[in-house]
Each structure stands twice: as C-alpha cells, then as structure tokens.
N, C-alpha and C. Protein backbone atom coordinates (compact mmCIF):
# COMPACT_ATOMS: atom_id res chain seq x y z
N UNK A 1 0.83 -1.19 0.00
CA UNK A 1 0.00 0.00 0.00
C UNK A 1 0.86 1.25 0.00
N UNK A 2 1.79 0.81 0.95
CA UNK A 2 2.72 2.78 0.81
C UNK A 2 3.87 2.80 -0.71
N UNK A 3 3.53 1.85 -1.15
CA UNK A 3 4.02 1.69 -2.75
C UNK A 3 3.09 2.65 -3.70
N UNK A 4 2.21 2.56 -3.45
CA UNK A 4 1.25 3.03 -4.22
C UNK A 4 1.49 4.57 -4.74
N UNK A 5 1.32 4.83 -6.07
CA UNK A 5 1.66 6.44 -6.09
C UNK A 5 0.82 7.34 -5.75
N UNK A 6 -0.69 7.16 -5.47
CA UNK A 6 -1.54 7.90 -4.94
C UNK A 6 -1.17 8.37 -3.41
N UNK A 7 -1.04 7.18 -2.83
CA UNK A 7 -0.67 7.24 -1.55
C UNK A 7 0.78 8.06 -1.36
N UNK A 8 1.55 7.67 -2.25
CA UNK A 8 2.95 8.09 -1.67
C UNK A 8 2.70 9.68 -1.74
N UNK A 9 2.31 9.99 -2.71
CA UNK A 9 1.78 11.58 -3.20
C UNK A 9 1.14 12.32 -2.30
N UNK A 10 0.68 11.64 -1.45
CA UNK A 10 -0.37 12.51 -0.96
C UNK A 10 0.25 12.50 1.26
N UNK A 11 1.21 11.60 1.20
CA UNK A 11 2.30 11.40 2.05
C UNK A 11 2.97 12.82 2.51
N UNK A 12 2.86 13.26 3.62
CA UNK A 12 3.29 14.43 4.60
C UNK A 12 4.13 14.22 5.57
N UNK A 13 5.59 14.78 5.49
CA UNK A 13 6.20 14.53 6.65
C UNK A 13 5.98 15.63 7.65
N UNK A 14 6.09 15.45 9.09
CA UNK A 14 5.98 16.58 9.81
C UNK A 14 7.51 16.62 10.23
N UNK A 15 7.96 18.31 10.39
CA UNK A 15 9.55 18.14 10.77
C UNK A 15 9.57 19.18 11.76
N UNK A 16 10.43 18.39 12.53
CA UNK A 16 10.37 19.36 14.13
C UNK A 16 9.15 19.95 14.72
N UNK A 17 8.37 18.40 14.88
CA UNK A 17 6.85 18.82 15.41
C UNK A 17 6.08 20.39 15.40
N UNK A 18 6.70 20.51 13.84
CA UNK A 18 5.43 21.67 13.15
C UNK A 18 4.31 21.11 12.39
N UNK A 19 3.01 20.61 13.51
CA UNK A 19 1.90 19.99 12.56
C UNK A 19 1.47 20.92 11.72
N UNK A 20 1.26 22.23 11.95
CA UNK A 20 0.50 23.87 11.60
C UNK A 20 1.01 23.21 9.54
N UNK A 21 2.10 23.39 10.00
CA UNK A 21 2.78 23.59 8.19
C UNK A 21 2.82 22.15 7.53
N UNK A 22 2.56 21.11 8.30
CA UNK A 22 2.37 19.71 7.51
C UNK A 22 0.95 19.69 6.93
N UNK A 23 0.08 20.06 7.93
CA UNK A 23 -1.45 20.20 7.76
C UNK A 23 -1.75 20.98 6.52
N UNK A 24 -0.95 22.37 6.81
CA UNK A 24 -1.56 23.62 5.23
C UNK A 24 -0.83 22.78 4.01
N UNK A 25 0.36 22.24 4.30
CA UNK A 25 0.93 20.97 2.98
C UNK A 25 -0.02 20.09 2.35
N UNK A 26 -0.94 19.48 3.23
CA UNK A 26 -1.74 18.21 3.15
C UNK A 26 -3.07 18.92 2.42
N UNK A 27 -3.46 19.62 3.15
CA UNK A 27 -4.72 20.74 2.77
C UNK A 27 -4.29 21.03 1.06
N UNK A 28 -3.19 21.61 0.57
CA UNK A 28 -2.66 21.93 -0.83
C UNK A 28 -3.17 20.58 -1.50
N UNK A 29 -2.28 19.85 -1.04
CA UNK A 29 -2.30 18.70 -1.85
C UNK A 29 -4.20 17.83 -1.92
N UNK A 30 -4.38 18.04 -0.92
CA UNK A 30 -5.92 17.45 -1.29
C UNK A 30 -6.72 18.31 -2.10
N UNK A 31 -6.62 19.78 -1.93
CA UNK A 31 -7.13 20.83 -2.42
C UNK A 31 -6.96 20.43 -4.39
N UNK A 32 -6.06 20.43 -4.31
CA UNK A 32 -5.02 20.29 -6.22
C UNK A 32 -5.71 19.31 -6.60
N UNK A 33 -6.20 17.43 -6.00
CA UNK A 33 -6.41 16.63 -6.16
C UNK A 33 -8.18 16.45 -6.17
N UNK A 34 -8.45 17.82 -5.64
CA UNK A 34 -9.71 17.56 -5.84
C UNK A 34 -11.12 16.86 -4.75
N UNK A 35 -10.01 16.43 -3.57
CA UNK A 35 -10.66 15.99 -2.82
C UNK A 35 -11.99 16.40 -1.92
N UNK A 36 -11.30 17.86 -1.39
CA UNK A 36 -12.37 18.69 -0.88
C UNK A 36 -13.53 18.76 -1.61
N UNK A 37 -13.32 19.28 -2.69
CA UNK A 37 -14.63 19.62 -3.53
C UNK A 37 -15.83 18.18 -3.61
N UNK A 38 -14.94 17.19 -3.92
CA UNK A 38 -15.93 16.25 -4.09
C UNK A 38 -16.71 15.56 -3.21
N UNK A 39 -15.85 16.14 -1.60
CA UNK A 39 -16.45 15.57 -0.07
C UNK A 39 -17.65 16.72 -0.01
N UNK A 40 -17.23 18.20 -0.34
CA UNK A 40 -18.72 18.87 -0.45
C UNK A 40 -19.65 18.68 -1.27
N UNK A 41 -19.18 18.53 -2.49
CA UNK A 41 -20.25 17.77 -3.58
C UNK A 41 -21.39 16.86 -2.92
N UNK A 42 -20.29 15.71 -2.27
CA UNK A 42 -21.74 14.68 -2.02
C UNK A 42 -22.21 14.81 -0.48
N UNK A 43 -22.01 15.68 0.01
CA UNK A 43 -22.64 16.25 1.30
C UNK A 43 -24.31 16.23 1.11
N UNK A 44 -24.45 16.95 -0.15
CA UNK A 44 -26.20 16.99 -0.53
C UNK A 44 -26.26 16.42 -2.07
N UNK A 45 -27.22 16.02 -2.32
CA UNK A 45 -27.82 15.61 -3.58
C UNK A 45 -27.72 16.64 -4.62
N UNK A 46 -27.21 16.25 -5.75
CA UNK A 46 -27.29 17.34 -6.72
C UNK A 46 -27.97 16.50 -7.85
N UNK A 47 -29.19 17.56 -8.23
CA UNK A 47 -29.67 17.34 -9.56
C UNK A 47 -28.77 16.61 -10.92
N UNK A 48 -29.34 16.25 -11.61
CA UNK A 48 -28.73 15.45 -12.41
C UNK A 48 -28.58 16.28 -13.66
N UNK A 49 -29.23 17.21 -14.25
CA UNK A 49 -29.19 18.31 -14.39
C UNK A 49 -28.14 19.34 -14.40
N UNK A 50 -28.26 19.58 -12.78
CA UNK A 50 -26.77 20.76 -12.43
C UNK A 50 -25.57 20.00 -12.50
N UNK A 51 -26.04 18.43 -12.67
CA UNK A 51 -24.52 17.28 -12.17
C UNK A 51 -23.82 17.38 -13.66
N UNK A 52 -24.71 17.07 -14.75
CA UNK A 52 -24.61 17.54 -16.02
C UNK A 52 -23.49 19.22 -16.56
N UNK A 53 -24.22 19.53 -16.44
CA UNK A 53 -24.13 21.59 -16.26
C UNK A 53 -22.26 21.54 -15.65
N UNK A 54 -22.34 20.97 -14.46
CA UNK A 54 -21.10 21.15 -13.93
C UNK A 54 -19.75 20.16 -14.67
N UNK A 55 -20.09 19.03 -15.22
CA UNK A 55 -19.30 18.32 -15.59
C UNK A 55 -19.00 18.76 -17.19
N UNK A 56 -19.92 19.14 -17.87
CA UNK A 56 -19.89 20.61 -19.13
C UNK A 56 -18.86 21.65 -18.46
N UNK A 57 -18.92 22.46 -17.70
CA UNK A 57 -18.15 23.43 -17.83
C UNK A 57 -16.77 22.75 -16.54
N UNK A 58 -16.80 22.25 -16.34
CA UNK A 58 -15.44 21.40 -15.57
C UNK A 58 -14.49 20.98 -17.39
N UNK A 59 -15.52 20.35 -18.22
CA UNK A 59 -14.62 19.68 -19.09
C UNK A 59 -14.21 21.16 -19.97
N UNK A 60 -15.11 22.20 -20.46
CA UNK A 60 -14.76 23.18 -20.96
C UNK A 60 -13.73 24.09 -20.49
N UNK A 61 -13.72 24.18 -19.14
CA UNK A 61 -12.10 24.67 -18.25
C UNK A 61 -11.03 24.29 -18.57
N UNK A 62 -11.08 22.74 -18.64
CA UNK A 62 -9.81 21.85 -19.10
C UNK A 62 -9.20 21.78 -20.21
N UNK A 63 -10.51 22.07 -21.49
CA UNK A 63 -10.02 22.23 -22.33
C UNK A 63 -9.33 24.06 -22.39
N UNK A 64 -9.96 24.51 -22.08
CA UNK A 64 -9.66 26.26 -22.49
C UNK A 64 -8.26 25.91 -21.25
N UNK A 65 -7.90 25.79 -20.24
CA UNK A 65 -6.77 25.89 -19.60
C UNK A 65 -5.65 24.85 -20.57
N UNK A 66 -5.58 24.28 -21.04
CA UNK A 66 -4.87 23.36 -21.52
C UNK A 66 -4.16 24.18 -22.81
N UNK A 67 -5.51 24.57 -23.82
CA UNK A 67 -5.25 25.51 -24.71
C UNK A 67 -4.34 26.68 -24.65
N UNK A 68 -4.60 27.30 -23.55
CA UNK A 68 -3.78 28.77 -23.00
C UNK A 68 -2.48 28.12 -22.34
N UNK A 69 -2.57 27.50 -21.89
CA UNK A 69 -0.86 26.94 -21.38
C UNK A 69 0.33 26.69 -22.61
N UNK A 70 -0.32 25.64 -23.29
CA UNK A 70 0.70 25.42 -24.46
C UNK A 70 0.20 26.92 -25.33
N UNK A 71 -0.15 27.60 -25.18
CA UNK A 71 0.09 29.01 -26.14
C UNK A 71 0.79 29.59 -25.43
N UNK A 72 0.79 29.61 -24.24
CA UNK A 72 1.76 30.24 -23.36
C UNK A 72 3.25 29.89 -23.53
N UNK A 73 3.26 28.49 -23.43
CA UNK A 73 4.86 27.86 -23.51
C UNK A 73 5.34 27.70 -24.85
N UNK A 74 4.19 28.26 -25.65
CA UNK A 74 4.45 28.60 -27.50
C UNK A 74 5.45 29.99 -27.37
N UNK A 75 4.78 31.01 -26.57
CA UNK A 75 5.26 32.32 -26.49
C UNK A 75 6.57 32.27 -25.75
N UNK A 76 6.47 31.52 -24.82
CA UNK A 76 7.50 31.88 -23.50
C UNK A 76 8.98 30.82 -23.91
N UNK A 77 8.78 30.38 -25.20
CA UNK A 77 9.96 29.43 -25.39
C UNK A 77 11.29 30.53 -25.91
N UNK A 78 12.49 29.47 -25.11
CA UNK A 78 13.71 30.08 -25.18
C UNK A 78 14.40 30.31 -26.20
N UNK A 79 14.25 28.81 -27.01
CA UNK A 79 15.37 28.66 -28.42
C UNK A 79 14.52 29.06 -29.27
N UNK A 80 14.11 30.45 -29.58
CA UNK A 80 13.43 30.68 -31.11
C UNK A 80 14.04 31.68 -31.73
N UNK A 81 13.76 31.16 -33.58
CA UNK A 81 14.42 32.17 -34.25
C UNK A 81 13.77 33.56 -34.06
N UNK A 82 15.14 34.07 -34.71
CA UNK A 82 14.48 35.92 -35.10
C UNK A 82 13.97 35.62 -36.16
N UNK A 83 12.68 36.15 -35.75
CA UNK A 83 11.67 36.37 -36.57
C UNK A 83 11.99 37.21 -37.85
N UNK A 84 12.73 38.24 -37.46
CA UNK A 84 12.89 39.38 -38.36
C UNK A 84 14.70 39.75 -38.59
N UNK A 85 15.46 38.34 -38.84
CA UNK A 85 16.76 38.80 -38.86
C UNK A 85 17.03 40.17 -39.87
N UNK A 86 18.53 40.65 -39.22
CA UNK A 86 18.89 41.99 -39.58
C UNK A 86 18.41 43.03 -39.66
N UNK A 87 17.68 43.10 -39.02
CA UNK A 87 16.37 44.34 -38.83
C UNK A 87 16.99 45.26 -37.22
C-alpha cells in the first residue's frame, strides 16, 4: 500500500513537530487533487441536471486551460528564431 503512487503523493512529513505547516501541505495537496470539492459535492444531492451543467463546464475549463498553457509555452519558449533577422 505505501508503494502506491496515490498514496505516496499525498504522504506528509511533519519536521520538528510543526503539525500547523504539515497540515496547510496536506490541505494543498488534497485541495489540487480535488478531494475537498468532491467531499462537499456529495454532502447533498445534486440534480442530475446541475450534475450535467457542472461536468460541461469542468470539461470546458480543461479544455480552455490546456489551450492557453501550451500558447503560453508557444510564447514563452527560449530557443526561437528571429523572426525578423537583420532588422
């Protein structure tokens, strides 16, 4: 089980009995992974409907964030020619 990469990932050391800063570590990492959200999710019943609605614009995020990143790392790359040598 502590093989596992979910598990190992999600693995917090505490150092020099500072729980305060292992905890806000652990909190990140569940936060990124999604966990929180989905423990409030099923707290109450959601329409099937809004369950719909949300999983539409969850997948439309992913795509539009995905899009803007690699345009980003299109722009922000190191080795490119001059565009406009001798100018």
């Amino acid at each position: 089980m502590a093989n596992h990469l979910r598990f190992v990932g999600r693995t917090v050391m505490v150092q020099n009995g500072n729980v305060e800063a292992a905890y806000g570590v652990l909190n990140r990492i569940l936060a990124q992974d999604g966990v929180a959200d989905a423990v409030r999710r099923s707290r109450y019943y959601e329409k099937p409907t809004r369950a719909r609605r949300r999983r539409a614009f969850e997948a439309c995020r992913r795509v539009y964030c995905a899009e803007m990143a690699r345009r980003i790392a299109f722009l922000a790359r190191t080795a490119r020619q001059d565009p406009w040598p001798g100018c």
